[in-house]
C-alpha atoms as a PDB file:
ATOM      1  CA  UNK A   1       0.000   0.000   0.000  1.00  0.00           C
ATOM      2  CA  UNK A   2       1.508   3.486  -0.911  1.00  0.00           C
ATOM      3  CA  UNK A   3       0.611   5.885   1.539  1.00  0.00           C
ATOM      4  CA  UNK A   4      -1.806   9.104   0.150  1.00  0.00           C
ATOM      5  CA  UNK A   5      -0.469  12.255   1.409  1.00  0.00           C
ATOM      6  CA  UNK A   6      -2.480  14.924   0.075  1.00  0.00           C
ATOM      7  CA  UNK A   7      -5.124  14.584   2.965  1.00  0.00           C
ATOM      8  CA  UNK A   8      -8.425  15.837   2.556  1.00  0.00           C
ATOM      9  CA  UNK A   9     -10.168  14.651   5.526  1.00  0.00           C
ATOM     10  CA  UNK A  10      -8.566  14.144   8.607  1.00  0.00           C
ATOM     11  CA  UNK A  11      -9.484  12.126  11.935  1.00  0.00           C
ATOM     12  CA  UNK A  12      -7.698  14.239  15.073  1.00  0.00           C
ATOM     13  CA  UNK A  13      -7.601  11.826  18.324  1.00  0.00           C
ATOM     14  CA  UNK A  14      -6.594  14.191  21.106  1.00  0.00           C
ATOM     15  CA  UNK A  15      -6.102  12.654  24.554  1.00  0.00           C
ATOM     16  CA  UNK A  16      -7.711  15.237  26.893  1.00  0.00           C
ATOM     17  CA  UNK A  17      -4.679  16.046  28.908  1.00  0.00           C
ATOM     18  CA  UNK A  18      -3.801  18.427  26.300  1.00  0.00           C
ATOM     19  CA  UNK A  19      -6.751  20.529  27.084  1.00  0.00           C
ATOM     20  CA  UNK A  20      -5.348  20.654  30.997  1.00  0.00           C
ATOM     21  CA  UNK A  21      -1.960  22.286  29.964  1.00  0.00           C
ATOM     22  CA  UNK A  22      -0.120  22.369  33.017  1.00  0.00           C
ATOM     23  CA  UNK A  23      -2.845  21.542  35.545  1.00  0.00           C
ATOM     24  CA  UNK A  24      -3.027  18.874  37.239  1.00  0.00           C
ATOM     25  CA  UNK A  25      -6.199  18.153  36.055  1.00  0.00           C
ATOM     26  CA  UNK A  26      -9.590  19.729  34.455  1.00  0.00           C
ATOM     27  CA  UNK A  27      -9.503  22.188  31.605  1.00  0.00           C
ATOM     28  CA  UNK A  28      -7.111  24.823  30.657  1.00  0.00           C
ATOM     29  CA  UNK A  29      -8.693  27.497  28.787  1.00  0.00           C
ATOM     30  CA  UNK A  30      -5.148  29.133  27.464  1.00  0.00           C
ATOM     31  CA  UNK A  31      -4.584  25.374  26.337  1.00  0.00           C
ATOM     32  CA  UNK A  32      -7.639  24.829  24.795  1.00  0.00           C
ATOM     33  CA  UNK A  33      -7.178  28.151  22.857  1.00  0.00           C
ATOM     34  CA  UNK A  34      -4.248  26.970  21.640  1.00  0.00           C
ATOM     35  CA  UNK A  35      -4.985  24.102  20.501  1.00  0.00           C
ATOM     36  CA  UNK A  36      -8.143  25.179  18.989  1.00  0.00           C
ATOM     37  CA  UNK A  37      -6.013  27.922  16.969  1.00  0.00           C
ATOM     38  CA  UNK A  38      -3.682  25.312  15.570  1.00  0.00           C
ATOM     39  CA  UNK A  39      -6.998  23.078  14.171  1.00  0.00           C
ATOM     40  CA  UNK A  40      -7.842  25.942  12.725  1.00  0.00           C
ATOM     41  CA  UNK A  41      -4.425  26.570  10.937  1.00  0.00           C
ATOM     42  CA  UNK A  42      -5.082  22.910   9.857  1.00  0.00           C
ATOM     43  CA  UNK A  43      -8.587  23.520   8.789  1.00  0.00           C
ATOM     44  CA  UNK A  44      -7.982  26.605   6.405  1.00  0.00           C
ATOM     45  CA  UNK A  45      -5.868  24.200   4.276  1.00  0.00           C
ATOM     46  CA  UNK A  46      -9.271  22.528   2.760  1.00  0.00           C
ATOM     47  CA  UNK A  47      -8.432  19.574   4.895  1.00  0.00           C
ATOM     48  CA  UNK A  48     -12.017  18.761   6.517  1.00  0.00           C
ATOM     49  CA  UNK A  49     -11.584  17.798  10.360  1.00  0.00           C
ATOM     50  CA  UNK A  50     -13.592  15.888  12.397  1.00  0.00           C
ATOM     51  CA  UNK A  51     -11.957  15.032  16.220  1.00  0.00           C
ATOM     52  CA  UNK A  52     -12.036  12.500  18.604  1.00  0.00           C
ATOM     53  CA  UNK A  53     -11.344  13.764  22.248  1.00  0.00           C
ATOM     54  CA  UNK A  54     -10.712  11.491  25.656  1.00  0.00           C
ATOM     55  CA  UNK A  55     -11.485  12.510  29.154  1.00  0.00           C
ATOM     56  CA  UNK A  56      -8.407  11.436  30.632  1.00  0.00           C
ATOM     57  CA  UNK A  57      -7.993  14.781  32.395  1.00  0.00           C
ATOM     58  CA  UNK A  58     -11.488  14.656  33.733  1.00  0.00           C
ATOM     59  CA  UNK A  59     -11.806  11.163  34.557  1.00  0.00           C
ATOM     60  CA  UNK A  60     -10.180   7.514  33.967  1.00  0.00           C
ATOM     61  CA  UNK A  61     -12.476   5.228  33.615  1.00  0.00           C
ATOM     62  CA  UNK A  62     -10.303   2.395  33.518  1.00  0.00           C
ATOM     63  CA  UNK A  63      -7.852   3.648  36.077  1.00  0.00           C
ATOM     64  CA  UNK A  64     -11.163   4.202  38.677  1.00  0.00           C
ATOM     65  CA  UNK A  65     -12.277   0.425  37.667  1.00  0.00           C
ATOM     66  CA  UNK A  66      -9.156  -0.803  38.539  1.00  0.00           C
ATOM     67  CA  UNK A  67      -9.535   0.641  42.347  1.00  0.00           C
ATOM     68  CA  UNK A  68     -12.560  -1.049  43.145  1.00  0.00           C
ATOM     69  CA  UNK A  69     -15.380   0.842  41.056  1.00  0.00           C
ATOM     70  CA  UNK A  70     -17.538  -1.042  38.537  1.00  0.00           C
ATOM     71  CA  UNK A  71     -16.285  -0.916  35.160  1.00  0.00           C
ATOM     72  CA  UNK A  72     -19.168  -0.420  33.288  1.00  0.00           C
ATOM     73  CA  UNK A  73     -20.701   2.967  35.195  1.00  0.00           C
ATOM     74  CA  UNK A  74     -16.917   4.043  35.563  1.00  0.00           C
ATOM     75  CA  UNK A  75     -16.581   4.106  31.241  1.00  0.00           C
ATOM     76  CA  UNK A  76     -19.798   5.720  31.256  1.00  0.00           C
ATOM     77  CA  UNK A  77     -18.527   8.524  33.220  1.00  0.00           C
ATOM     78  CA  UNK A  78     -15.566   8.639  30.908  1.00  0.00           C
ATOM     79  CA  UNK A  79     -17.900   9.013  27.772  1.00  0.00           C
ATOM     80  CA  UNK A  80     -19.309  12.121  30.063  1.00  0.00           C
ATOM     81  CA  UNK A  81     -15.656  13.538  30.820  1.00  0.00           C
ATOM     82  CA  UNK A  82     -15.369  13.439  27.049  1.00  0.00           C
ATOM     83  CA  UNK A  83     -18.253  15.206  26.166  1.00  0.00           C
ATOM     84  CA  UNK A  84     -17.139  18.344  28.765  1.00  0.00           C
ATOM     85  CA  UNK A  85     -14.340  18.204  26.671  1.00  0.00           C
ATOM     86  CA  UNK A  86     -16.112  18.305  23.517  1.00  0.00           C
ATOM     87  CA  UNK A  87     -18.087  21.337  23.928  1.00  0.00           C
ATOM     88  CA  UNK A  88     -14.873  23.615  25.960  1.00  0.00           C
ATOM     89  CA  UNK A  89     -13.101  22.447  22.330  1.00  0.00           C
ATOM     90  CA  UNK A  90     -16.416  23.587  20.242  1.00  0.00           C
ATOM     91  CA  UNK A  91     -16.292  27.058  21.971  1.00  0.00           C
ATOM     92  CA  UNK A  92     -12.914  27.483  21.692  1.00  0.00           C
ATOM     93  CA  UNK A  93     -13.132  26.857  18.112  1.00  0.00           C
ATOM     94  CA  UNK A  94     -16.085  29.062  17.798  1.00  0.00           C
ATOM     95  CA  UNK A  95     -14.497  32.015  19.475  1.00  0.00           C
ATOM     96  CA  UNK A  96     -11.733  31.451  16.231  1.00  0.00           C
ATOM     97  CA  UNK A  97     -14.515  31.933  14.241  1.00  0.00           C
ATOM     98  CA  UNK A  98     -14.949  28.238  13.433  1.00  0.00           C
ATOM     99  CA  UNK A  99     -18.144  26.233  12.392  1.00  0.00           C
ATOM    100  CA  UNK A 100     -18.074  23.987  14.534  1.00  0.00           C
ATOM    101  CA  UNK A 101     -20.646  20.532  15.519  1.00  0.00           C
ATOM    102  CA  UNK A 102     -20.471  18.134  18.207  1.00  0.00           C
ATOM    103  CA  UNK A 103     -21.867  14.555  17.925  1.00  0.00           C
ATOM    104  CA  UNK A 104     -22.241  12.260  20.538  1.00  0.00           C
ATOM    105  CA  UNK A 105     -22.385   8.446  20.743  1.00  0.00           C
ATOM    106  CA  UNK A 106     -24.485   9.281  23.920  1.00  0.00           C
ATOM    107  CA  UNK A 107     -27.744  11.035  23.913  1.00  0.00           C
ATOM    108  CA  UNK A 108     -27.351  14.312  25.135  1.00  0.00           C
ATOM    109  CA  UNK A 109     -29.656  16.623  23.289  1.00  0.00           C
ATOM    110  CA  UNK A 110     -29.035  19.661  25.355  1.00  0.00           C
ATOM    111  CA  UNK A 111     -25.318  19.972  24.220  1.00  0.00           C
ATOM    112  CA  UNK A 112     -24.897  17.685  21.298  1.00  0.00           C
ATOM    113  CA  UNK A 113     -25.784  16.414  17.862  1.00  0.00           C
ATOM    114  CA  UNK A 114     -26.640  12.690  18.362  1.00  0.00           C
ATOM    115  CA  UNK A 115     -24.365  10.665  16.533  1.00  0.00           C
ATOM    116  CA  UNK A 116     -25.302   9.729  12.589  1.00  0.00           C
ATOM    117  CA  UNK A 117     -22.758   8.992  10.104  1.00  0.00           C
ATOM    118  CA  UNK A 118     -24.293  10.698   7.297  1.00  0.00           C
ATOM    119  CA  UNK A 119     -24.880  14.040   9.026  1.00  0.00           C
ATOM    120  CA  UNK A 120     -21.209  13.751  10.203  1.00  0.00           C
ATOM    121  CA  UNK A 121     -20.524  13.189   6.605  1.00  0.00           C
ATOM    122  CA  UNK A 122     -22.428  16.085   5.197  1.00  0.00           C
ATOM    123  CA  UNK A 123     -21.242  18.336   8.152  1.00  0.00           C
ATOM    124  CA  UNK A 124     -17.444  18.138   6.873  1.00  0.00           C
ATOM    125  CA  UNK A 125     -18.993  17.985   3.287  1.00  0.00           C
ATOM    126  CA  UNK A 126     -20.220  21.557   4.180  1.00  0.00           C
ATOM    127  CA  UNK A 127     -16.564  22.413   5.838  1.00  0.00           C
ATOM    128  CA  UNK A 128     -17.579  22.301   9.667  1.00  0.00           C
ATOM    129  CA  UNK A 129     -15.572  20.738  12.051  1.00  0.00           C
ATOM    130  CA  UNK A 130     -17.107  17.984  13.973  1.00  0.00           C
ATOM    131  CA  UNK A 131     -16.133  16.803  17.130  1.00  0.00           C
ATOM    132  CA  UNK A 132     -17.242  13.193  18.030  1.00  0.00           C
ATOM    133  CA  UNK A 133     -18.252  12.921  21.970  1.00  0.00           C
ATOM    134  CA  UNK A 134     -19.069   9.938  24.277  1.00  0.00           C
ATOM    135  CA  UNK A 135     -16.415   7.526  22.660  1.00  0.00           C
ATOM    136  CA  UNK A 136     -18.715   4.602  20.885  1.00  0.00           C
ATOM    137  CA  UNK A 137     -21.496   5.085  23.360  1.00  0.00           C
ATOM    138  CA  UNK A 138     -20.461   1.541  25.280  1.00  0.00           C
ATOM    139  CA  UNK A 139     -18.272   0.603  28.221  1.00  0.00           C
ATOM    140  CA  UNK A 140     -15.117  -1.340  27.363  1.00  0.00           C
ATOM    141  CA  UNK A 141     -14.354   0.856  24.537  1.00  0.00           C
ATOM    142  CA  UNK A 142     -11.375   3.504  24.569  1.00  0.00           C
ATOM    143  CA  UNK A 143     -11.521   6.645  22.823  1.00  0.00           C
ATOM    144  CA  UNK A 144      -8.508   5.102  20.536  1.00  0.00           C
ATOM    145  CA  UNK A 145     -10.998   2.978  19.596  1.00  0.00           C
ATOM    146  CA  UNK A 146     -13.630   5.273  18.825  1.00  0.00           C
ATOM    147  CA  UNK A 147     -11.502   7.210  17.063  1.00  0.00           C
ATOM    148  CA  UNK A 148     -10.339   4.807  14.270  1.00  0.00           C
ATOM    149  CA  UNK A 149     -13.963   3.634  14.333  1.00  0.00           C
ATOM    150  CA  UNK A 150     -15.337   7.493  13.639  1.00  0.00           C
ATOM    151  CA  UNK A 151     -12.489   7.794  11.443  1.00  0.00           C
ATOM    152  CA  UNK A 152     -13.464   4.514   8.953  1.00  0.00           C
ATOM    153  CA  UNK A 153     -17.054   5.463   9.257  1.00  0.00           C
ATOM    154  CA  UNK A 154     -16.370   8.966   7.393  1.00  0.00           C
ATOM    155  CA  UNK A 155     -13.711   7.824   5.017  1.00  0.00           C
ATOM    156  CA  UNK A 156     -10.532   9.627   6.879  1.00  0.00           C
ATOM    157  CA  UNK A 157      -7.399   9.685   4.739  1.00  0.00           C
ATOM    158  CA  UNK A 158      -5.663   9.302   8.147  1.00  0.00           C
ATOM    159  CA  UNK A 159      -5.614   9.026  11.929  1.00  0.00           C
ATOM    160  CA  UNK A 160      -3.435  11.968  13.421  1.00  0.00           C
ATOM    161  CA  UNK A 161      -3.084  10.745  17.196  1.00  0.00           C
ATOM    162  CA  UNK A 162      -2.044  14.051  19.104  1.00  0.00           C
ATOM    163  CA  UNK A 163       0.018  14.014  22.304  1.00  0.00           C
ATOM    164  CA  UNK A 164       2.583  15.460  24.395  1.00  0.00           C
ATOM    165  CA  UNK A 165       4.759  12.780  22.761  1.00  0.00           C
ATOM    166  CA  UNK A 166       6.414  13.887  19.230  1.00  0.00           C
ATOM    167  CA  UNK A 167       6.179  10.310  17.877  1.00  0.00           C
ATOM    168  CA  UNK A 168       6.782   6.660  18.098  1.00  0.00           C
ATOM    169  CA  UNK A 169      10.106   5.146  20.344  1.00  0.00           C
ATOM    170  CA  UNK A 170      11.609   1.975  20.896  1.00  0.00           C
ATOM    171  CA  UNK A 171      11.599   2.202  24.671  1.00  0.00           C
ATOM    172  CA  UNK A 172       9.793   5.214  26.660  1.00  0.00           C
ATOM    173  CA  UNK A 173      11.704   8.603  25.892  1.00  0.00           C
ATOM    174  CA  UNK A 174      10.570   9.824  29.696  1.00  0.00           C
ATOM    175  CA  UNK A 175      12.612   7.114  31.251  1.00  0.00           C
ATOM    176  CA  UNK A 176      15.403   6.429  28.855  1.00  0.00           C
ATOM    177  CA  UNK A 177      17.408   9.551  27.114  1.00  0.00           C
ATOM    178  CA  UNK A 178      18.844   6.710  24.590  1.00  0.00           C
ATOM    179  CA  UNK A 179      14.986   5.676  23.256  1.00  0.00           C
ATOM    180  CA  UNK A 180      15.527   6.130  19.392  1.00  0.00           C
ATOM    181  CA  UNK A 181      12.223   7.323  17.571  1.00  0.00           C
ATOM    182  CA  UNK A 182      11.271   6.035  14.496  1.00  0.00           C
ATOM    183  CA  UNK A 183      10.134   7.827  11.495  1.00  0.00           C
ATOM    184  CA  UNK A 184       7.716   5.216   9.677  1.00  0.00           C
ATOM    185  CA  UNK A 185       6.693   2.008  10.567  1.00  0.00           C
ATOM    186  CA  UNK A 186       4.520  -0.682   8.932  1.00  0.00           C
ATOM    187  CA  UNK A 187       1.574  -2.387  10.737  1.00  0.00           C
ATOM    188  CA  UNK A 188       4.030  -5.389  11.096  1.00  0.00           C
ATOM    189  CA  UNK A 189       7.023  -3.699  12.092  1.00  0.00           C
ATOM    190  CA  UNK A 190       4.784  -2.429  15.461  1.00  0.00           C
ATOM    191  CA  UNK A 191       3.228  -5.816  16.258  1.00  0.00           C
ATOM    192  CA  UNK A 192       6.360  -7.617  15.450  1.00  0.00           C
ATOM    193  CA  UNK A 193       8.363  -5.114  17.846  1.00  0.00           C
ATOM    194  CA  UNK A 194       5.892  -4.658  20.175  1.00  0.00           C
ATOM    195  CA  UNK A 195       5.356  -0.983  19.954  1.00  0.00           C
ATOM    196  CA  UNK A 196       2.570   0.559  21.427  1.00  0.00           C
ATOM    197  CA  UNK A 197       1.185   2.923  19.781  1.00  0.00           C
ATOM    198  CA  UNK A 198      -2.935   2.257  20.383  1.00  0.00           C
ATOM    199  CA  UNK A 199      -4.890   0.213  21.800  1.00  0.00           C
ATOM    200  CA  UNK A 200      -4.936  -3.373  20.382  1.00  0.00           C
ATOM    201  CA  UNK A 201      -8.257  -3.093  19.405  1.00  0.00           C
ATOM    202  CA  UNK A 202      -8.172   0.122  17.562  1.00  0.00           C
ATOM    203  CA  UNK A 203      -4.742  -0.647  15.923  1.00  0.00           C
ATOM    204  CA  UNK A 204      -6.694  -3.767  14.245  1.00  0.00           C
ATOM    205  CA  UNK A 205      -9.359  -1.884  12.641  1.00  0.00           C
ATOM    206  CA  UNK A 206      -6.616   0.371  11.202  1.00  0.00           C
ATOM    207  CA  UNK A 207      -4.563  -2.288   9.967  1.00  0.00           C
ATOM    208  CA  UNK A 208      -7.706  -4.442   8.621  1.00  0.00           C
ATOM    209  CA  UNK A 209      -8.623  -1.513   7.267  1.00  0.00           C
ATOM    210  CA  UNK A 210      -5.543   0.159   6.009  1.00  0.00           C
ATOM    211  CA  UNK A 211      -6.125   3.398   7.747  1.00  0.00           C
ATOM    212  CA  UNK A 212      -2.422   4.762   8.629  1.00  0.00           C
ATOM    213  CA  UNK A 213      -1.835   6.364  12.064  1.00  0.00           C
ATOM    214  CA  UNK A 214       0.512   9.229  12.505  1.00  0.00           C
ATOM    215  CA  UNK A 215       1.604  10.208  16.249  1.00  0.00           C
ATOM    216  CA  UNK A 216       3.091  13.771  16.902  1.00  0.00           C
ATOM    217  CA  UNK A 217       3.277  16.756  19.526  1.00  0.00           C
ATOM    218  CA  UNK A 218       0.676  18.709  19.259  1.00  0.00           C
ATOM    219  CA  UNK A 219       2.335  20.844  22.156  1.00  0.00           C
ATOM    220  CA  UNK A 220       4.976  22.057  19.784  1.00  0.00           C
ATOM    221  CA  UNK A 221       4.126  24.788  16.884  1.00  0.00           C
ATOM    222  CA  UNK A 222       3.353  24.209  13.706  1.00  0.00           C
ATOM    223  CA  UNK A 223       4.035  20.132  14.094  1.00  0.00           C
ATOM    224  CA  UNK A 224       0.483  19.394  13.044  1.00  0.00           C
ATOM    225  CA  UNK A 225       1.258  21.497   9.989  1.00  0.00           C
ATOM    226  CA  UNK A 226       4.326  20.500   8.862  1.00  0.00           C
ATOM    227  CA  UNK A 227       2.855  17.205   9.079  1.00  0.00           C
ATOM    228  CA  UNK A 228       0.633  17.471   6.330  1.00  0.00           C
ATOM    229  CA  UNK A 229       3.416  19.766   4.686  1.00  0.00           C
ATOM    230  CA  UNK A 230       5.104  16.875   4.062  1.00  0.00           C
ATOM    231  CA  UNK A 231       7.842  17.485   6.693  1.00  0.00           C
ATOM    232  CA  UNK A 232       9.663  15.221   8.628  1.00  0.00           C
ATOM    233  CA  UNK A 233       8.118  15.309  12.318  1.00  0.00           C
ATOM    234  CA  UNK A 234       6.312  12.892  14.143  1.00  0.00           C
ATOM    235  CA  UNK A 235       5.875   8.972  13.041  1.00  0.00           C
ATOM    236  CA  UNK A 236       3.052   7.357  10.776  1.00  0.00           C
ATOM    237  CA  UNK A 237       2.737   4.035  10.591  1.00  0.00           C
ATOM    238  CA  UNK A 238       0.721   2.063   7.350  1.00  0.00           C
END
C-alpha cells in the first residue's frame, strides 16, 4: 500500500490532557485556545476535520475500575468527561470563528448532535468541524478505539493521534534519554516489535482496514502542519 499524502479529511484523536496544559487536572482554557487555533491553521488548508477527544484529564475510567469501582458505570462517566471536553473544544473553536458541531455516541440533546454517520458526513462535506463525543457510546471501549472507528465510518485519509509525545520510540523517551524514535513504521514492524502505539483493538481496525496512524506533539508549533506539509516530524505508521 503506498501511503496518500495529500489529505483531505482528517481524523484528530486528542487525549484530553492536552486541554489541561499544566494543571493537574480539568480544563485549561489558554490550552484549549491553543490548541483550537492550531486546528484551525489545519482547517484553512481545505483539509475537513472531524476530532475525537478522551477525558483522561477529567476522569479515567479504567484507572477508577481498577480501584474497586464497577467498570461499566466508571466508562460511562468517561464518555461524560469526554463530552465536557467536547463542547470547551467547540467554543474554543467558535471564538476562532470556526463552524463547529459536536456529535455524541451518547444522547445528550441539550449539548450535542446525536451521533449519525451521514450528518457527520455532510457536516465536513459543508466544511464544519465535527467533534465526536461519548467515545462509541459503550463501556469497554477507549476513545482510541472510537476514534479509528469514527475515522473509517467517514472515510478519513488518516488518523493523526495528538500528544505530548512527538512520535513513536523503541523504549519510553521519559525514562530512557537513549529511546531512538522512528520515522515510519509498517503495521508489522509495530506488532512484530511490540510498539505501542494504540490500543490493540483500535490498531486492528486500522490495519484491517488500512487506515495509517501518525503520532506527533501537538504541544509544539506548527508540528500538526508540517505534518501534512510533508515534513519530517512525528511517526506514521501504514
Amino acid at each position: 500500500m503506498l501511503l496518500k499524502t495529500n489529505f483531505k479529511r482528517v481524523l484528530l484523536k486528542l487525549s484530553g490532557e492536552v486541554l489541561s496544559g499544566n494543571l493537574d487536572y480539568g480544563i485549561d482554557p489558554e490550552s484549549t485556545q491553543r490548541i483550537s487555533k492550531t486546528i484551525k491553521k489545519l482547517h484553512s488548508k481545505n483539509i475537513q476535520v472531524g476530532i475525537v477527544i478522551g477525558g483522561g484529564n477529567i476522569f479515567r475510567g479504567m484507572s477508577v475500575a481498577a480501584k474497586g469501582m464497577d467498570r461499566v458505570p466508571a466508562d460511562y462517566m468517561g464518555m461524560l468527561a469526554t463530552i465536557m471536553n467536547a463542547v470547551a473544544l467547540q467554543s474554543a473553536l467558535e471564538k476562532n470563528n470556526c463552524d463547529t458541531r459536536v456529535m455524541s455516541a451518547l444522547s445528550i440533546t441539550q449539548l450535542a448532535e446525536p451521533y449519525i454517520r451521514r450528518r457527520a458526513t455532510r457536516h465536513l462535506e459543508k466544511n464544519r468541524i465535527v467533534i465526536f463525543a461519548g467515545g462509541t457510546g459503550n463501556p469497554y471501549f477507549t476513545t482510541d478505539t472510537a476514534a479509528v472507528l469514527r475515522g473509517i465510518e467517514i472515510n478519513s485519509d488518516i488518523i493523526i493521534k495528538a500528544t505530548k509525545v512527538d512520535g513513536i520510540y523503541n523504549t519510553d523517551p521519559m525514562k530512557d534519554k537513549n529511546a531512538k524514535k522512528y520515522e515510519k513504521l509498517t503495521f508489522k514492524d509495530v506488532i512484530d516489535r511490540e510498539l505501542k502505539v494504540m490500543d490493540l483493538t483500535a490498531f486492528t481496525l486500522c490495519k484491517e482496514n488500512n487506515l495509517p496512524i501518525a503520532v506527533l506533539n501537538i504541544n509544539k508549533d506548527n508540528t500538526l502542519i508540517d505534518f501534512i506539509d510533508n515534513k519530517k516530524v512525528g511517526t506514521i505508521v501504514y
